[in-house]
Protein backbone atom coordinates (compact mmCIF):
# COMPACT_ATOMS: atom_id res chain seq x y z
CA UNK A 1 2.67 7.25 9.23
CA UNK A 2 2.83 10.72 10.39
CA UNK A 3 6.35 12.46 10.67
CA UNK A 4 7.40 15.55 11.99
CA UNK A 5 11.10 17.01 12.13
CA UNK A 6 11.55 15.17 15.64
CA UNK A 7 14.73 14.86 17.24
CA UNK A 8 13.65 11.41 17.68
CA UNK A 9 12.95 9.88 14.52
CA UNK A 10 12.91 6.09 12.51
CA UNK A 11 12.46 5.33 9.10
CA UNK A 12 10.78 1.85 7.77
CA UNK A 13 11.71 1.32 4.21
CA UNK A 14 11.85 -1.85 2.12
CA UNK A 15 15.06 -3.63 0.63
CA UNK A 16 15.16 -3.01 -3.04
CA UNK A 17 13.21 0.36 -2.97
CA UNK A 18 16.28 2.62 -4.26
CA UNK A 19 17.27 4.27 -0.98
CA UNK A 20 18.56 1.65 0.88
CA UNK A 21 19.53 -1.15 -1.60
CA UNK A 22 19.91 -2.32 -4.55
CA UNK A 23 16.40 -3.13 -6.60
CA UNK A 24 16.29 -6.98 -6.84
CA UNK A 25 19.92 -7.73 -4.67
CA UNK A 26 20.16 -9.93 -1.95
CA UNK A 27 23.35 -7.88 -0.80
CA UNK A 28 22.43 -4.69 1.23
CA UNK A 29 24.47 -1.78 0.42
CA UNK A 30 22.77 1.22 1.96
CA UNK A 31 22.63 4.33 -0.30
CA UNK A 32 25.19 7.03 -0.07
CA UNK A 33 22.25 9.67 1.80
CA UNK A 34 22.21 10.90 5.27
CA UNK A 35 20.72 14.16 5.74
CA UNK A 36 21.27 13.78 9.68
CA UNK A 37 21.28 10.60 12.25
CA UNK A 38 18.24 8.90 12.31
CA UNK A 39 17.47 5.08 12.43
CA UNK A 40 16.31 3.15 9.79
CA UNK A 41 14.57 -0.24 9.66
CA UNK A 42 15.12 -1.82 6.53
CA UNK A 43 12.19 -5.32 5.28
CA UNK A 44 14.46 -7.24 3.73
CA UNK A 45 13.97 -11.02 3.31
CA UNK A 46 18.21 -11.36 4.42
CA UNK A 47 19.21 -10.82 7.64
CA UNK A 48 22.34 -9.01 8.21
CA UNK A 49 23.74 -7.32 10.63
CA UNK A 50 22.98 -3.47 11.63
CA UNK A 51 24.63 -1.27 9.16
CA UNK A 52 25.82 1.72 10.37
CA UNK A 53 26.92 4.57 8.37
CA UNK A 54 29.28 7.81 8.41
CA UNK A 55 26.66 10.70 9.87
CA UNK A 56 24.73 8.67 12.71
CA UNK A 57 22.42 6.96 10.71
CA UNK A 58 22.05 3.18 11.18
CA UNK A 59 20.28 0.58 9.00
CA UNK A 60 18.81 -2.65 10.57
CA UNK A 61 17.13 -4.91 8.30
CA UNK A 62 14.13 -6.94 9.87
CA UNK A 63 12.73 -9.99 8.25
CA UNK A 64 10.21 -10.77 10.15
CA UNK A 65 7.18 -8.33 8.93
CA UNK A 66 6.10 -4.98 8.63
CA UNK A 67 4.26 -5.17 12.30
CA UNK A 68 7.72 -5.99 14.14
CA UNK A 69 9.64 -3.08 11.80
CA UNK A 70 6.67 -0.46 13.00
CA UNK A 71 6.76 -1.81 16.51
CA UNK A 72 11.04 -1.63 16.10
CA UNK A 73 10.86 2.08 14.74
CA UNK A 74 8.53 3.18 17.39
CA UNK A 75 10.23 1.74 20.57
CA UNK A 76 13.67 3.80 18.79
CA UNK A 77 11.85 7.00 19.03
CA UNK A 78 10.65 6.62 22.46
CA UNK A 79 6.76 6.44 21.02
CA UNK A 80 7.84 9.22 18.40
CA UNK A 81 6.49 9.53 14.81
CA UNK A 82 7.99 7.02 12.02
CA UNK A 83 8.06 8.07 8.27
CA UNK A 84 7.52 4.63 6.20
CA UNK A 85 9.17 4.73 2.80
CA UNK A 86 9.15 2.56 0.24
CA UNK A 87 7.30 1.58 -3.05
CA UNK A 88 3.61 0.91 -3.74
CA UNK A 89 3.35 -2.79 -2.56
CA UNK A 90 5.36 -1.62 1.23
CA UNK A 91 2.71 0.94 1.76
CA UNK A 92 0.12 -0.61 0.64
CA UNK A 93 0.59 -3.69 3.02
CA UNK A 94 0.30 -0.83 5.64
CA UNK A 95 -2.97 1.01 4.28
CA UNK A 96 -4.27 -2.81 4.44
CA UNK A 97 -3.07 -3.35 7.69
CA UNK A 98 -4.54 -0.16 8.96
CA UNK A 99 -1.60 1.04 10.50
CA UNK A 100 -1.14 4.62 8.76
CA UNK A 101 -2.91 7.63 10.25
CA UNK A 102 -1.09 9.92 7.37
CA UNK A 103 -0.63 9.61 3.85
CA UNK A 104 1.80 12.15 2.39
CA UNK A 105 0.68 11.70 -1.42
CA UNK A 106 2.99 13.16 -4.08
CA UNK A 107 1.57 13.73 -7.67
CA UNK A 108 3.48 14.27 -10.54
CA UNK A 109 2.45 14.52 -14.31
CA UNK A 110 4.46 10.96 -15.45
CA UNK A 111 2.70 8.04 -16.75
CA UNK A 112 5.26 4.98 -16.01
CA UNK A 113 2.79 2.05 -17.83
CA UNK A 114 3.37 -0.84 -15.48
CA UNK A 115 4.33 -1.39 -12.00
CA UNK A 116 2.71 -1.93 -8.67
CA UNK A 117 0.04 0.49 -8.09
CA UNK A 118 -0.68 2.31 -4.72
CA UNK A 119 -3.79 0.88 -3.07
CA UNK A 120 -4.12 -1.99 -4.76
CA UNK A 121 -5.36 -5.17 -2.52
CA UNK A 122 -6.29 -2.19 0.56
CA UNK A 123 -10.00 -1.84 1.63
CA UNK A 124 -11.49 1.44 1.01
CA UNK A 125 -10.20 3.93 3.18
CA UNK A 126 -11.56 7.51 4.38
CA UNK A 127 -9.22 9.98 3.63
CA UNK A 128 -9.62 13.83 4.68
CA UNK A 129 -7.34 16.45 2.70
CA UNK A 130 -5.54 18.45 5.11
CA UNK A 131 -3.78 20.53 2.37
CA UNK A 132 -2.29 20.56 -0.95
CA UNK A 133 0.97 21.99 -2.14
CA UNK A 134 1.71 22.76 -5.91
CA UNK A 135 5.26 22.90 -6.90
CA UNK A 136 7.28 23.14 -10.14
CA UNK A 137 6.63 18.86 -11.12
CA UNK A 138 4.53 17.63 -8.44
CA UNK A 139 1.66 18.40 -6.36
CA UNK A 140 1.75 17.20 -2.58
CA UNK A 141 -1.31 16.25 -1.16
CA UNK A 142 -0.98 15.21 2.79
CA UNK A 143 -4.38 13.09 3.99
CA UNK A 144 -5.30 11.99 7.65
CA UNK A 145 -6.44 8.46 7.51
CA UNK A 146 -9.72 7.98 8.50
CA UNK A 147 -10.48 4.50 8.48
């Protein structure tokens, strides 16, 4: 999904992906990172209760499906943009659902040899560049979603 520095602003992200908890846990313990008070809506397959933490930001783990956790994160930034973070097989079950209208793609020269891949199991999608940004590592590579 788009995302813009926005005073209003929700994160989706999935349990286990690094940020929020522990890879392959069923006991959430958000990540010592909070850059400024934003909410974020955790897929988890556990429910627990909302997690907040020292800075503003708040975790709240949903269960029930990425559709819910989008509709969540929207309704907490009053129709605002939502940054979805997480690993291949989170954002690709939003490519597939055809619920991204940007894809912030980030390219760096590392070859990892297994893993989930992005866009695996997602129809073909039109993508249009809208600009690319080398850096030191990694070239970024923002693309409107088409279709």
């Amino acid at each position: 999904m788009r995302y813009r520095h926005a005073r209003a602003r929700a994160e989706i992200t999935r349990s286990g992906a690094g940020r929020a908890a522990s890879a392959g846990s069923d006991e959430f313990r958000p990540a010592v990172r909070s850059v400024r008070a934003t909410r974020v809506f955790v897929l988890t397959h556990y429910p627990r209760d909302p997690q907040p933490m020292d800075g503003g930001t708040t975790f709240r783990l949903v269960t029930d499906g990425i559709e819910p956790a989008l509709r969540q994160a929207r309704e907490a930034t009053g129709g605002g943009d939502v940054a979805i973070a997480g690993g291949a097989t989170t954002i690709n079950q939003y490519l597939a659902a055809g619920l991204v209208d940007e894809l912030r793609l980030h390219i760096a020269p590392l070859t990892l040899g297994a893993g989930t891949r992005l866009f695996d199991s997602v129809p073909p999608l039109n993508l249009q560049q809208t600009e690319s940004r080398a850096a030191n590592s990694v070239t970024h590579v923002p693309c409107r979603v088409l279709s």
